[in-house]
C-alpha atoms as a PDB file:
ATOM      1  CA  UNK A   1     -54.364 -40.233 -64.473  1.00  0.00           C
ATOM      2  CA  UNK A   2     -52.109 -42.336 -62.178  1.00  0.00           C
ATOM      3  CA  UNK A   3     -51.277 -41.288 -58.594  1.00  0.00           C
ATOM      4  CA  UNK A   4     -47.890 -41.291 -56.493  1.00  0.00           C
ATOM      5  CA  UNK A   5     -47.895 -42.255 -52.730  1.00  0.00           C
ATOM      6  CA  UNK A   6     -46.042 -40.135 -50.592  1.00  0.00           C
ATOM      7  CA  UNK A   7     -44.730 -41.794 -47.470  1.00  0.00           C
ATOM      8  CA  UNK A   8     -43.332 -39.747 -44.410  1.00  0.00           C
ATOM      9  CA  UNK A   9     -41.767 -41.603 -41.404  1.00  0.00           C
ATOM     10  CA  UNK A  10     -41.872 -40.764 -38.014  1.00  0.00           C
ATOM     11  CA  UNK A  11     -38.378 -38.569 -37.622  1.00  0.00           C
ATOM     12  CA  UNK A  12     -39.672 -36.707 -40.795  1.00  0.00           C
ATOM     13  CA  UNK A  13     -43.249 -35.767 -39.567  1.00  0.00           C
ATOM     14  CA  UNK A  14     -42.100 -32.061 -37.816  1.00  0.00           C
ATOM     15  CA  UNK A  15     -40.642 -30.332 -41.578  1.00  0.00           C
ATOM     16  CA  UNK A  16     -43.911 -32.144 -43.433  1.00  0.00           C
ATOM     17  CA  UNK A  17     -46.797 -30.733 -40.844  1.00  0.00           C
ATOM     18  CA  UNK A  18     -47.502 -27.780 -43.594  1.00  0.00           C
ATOM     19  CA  UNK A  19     -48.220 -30.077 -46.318  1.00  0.00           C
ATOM     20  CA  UNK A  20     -50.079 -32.748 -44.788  1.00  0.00           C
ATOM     21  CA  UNK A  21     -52.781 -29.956 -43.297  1.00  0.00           C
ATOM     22  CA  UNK A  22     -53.502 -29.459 -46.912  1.00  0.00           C
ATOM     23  CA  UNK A  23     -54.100 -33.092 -47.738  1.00  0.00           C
ATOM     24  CA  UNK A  24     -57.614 -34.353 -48.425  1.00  0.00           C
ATOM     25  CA  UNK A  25     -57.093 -37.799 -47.152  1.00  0.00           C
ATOM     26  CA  UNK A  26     -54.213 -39.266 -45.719  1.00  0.00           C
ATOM     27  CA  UNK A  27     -53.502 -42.989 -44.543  1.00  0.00           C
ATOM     28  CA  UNK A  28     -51.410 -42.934 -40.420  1.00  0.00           C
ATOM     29  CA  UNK A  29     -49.787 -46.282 -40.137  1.00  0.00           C
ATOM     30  CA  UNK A  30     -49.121 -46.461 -36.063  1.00  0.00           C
ATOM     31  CA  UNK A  31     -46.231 -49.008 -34.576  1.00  0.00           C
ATOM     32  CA  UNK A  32     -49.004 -51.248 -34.113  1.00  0.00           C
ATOM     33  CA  UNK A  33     -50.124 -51.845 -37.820  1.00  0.00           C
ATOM     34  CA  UNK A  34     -53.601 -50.005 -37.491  1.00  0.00           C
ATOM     35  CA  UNK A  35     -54.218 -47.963 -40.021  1.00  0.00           C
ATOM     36  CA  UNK A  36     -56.295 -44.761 -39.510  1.00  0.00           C
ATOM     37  CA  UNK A  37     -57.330 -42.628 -42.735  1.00  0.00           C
ATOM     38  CA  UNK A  38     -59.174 -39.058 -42.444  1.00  0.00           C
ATOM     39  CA  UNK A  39     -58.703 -35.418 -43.207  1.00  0.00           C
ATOM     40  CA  UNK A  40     -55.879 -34.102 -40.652  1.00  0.00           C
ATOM     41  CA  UNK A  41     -57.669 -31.176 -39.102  1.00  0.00           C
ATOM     42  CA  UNK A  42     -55.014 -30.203 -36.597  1.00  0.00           C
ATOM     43  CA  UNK A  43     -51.347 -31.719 -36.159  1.00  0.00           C
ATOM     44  CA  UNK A  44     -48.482 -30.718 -33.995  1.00  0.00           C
ATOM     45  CA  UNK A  45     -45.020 -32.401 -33.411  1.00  0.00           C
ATOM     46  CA  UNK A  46     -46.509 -33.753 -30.816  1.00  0.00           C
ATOM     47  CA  UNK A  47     -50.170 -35.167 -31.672  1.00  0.00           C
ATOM     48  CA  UNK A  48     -52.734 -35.770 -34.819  1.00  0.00           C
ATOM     49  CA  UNK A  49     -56.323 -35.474 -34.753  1.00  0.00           C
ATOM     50  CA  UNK A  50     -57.875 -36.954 -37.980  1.00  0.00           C
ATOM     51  CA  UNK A  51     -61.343 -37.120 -38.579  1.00  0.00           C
ATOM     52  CA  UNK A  52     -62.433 -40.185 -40.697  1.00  0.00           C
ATOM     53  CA  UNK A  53     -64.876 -41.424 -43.455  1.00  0.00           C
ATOM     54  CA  UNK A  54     -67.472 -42.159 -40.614  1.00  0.00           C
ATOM     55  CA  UNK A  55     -67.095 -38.734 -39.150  1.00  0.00           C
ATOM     56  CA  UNK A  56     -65.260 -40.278 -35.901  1.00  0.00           C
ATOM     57  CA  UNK A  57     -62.191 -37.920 -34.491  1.00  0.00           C
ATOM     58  CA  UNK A  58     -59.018 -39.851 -33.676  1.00  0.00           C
ATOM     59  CA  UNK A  59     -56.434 -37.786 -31.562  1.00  0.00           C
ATOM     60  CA  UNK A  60     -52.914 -39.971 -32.094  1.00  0.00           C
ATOM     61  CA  UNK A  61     -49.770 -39.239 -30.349  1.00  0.00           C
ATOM     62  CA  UNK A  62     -47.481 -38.927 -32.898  1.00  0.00           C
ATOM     63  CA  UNK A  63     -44.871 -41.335 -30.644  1.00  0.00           C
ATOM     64  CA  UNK A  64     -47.573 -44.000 -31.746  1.00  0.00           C
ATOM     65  CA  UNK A  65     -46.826 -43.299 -35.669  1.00  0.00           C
ATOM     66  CA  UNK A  66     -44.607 -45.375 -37.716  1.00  0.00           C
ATOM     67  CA  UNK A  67     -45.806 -43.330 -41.175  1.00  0.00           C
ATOM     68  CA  UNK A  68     -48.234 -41.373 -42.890  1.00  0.00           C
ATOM     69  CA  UNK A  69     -49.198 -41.570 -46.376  1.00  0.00           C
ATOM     70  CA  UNK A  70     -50.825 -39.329 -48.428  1.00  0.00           C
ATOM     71  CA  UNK A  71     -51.276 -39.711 -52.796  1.00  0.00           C
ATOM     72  CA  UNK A  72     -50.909 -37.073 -55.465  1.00  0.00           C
ATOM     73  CA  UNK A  73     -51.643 -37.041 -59.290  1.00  0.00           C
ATOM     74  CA  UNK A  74     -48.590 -38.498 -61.241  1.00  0.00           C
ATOM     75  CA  UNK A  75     -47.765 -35.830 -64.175  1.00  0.00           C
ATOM     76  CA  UNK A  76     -47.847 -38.789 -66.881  1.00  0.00           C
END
């Protein structure tokens, strides 16, 4: 099966919050090029906290995001 990325910018982040809490992974790009990729256990409008492969939590302003990325199975 293939997969899709789905990429939300920073100005869309507040209407996606529902459907990124029920991601199992996704990838946070921040302004600075560092990539952080986790589970999102709790986000707000204002701030992320991911917790990652190595069981580390990251709390991220969300003012620090340029884009989060998330992938779903394609239908084909």
């Amino acid at each position: 099966m293939g997969k899709r990325q789905i990429r939300i910018f920073r100005k869309d982040i507040p209407q996606h919050l529902p459907e990124l809490l029920l991601q199992d992974s996704v990838q946070v790009i921040l302004r600075n090029r560092v990539v952080v990729q986790g589970k999102l256990k709790t986000a707000t409008a204002d701030n992320f906290e991911i917790l990652d492969g190595r069981r580390n939590q990251h709390a991220i302003p969300v003012r620090d995001v340029e884009e989060v990325i998330y992938d779903v199975e394609a239908p084909y």
